[in-house]
Protein backbone atom coordinates (compact mmCIF):
# COMPACT_ATOMS: atom_id res chain seq x y z
CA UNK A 1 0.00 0.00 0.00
CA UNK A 2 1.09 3.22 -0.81
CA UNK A 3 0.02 6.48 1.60
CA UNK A 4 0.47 10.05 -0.16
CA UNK A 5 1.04 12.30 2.57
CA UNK A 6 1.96 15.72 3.48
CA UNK A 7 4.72 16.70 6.40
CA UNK A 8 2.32 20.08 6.98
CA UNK A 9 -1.03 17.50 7.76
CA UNK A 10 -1.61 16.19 11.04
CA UNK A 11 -4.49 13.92 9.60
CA UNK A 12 -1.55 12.36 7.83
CA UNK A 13 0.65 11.88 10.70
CA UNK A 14 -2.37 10.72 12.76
CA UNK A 15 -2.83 7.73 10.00
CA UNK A 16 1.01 6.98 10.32
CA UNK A 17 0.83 6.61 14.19
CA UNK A 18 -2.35 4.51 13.66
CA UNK A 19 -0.65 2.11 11.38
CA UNK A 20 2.54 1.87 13.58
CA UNK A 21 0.14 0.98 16.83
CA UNK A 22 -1.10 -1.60 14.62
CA UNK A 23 1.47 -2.68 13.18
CA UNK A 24 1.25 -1.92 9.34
CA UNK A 25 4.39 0.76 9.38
CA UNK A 26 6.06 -1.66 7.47
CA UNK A 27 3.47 -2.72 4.85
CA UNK A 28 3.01 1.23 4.20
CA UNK A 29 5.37 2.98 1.80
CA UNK A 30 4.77 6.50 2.39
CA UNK A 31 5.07 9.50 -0.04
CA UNK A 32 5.12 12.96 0.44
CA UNK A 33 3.23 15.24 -2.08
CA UNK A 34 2.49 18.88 -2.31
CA UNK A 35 -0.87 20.11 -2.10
CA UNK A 36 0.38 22.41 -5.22
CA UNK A 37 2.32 19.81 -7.63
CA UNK A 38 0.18 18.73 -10.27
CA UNK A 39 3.18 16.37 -10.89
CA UNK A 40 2.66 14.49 -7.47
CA UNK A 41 0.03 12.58 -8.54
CA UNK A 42 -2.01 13.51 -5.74
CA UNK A 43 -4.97 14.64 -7.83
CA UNK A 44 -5.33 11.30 -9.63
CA UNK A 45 -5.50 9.06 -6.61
CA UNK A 46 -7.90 12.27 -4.42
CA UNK A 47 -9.58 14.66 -7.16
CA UNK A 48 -9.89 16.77 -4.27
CA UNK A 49 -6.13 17.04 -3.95
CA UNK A 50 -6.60 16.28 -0.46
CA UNK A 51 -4.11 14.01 2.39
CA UNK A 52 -4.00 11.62 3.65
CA UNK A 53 -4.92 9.22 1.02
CA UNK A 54 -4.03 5.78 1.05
CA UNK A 55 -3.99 3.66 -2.62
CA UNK A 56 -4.61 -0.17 -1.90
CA UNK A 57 -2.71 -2.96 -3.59
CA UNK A 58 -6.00 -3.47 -6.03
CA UNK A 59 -5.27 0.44 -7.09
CA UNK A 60 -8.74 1.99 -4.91
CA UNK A 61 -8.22 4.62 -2.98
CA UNK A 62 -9.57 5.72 0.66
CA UNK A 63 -9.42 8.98 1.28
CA UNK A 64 -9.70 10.68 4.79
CA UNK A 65 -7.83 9.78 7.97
CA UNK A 66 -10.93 8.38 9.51
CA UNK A 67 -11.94 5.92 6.58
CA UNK A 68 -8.28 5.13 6.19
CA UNK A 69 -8.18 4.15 10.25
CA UNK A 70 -11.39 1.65 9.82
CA UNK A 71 -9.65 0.04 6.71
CA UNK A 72 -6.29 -0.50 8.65
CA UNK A 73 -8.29 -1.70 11.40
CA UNK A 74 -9.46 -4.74 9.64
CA UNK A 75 -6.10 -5.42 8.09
CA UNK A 76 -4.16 -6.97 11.36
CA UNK A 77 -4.34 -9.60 13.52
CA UNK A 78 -4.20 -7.93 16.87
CA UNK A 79 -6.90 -6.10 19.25
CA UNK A 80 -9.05 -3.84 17.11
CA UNK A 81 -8.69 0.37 18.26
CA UNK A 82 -11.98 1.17 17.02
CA UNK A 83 -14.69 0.33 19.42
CA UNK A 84 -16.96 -2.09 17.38
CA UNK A 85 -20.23 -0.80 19.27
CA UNK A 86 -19.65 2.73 20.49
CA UNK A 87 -22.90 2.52 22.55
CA UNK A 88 -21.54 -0.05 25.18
CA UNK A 89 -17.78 2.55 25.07
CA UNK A 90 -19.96 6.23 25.74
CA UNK A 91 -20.82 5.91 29.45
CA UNK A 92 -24.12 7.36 30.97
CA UNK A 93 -24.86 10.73 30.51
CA UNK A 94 -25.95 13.05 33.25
C-alpha cells in the first residue's frame, strides 16, 4: 500500500501513528506530495487534492484519515482500536 502524505497535515501523521500501533508501518510505503504539484500525482489518486490518502494494492483509494483508520483496522491480527459498538464505550450521561 502506498500512503500520499503531506509533512504540513496532522491527519496524515495521525494515519502513520495509527498504522505503527497496529502494526502496518512496514506494509506502508509513504510519499510525500504537495498540495500544489500537479506532478505528485495527488490529484489522480484524491480529485480533491486532499491528504492523507491511502492507494490499496487493487489500485482503490480511501481517502480521509478516519476511513483510512477503519480500513487498517481490519487489516491486522491484533486487538481492534476502534470500538466495534460505540454505545456499550460512551458511558451514561448526566
Amino acid at each position: 500500500m502506498r500512503l500520499m502524505t503531506s509533512g504540513a497535515s496532522p491527519f496524515s501523521r495521525k494515519v502513520k501513528v495509527f498504522a505503527a500501533e497496529v502494526g502496518l508501518s512496514d506494509t506502508i510505503k509513504n510519499i510525500e506530495t504537495d498540495y500544489d504539484d500537479s506532478e505528485s500525482g495527488l490529484c489522480e489518486e484524491n480529485p480533491l487534492g486532499c491528504v492523507p490518502t491511502l492507494i490499496m494494492e487493487n489500485g482503490n483509494s480511501l481517502n480521509g484519515s478516519s476511513i483510512i483508520w477503519a480500513f487498517l483496522d481490519t487489516t491486522h491480527n491484533g486487538p481492534k482500536l476502534i470500538p466495534e459498538d460505540t454505545k456499550k464505550n460512551t458511558g451514561e450521561r448526566f
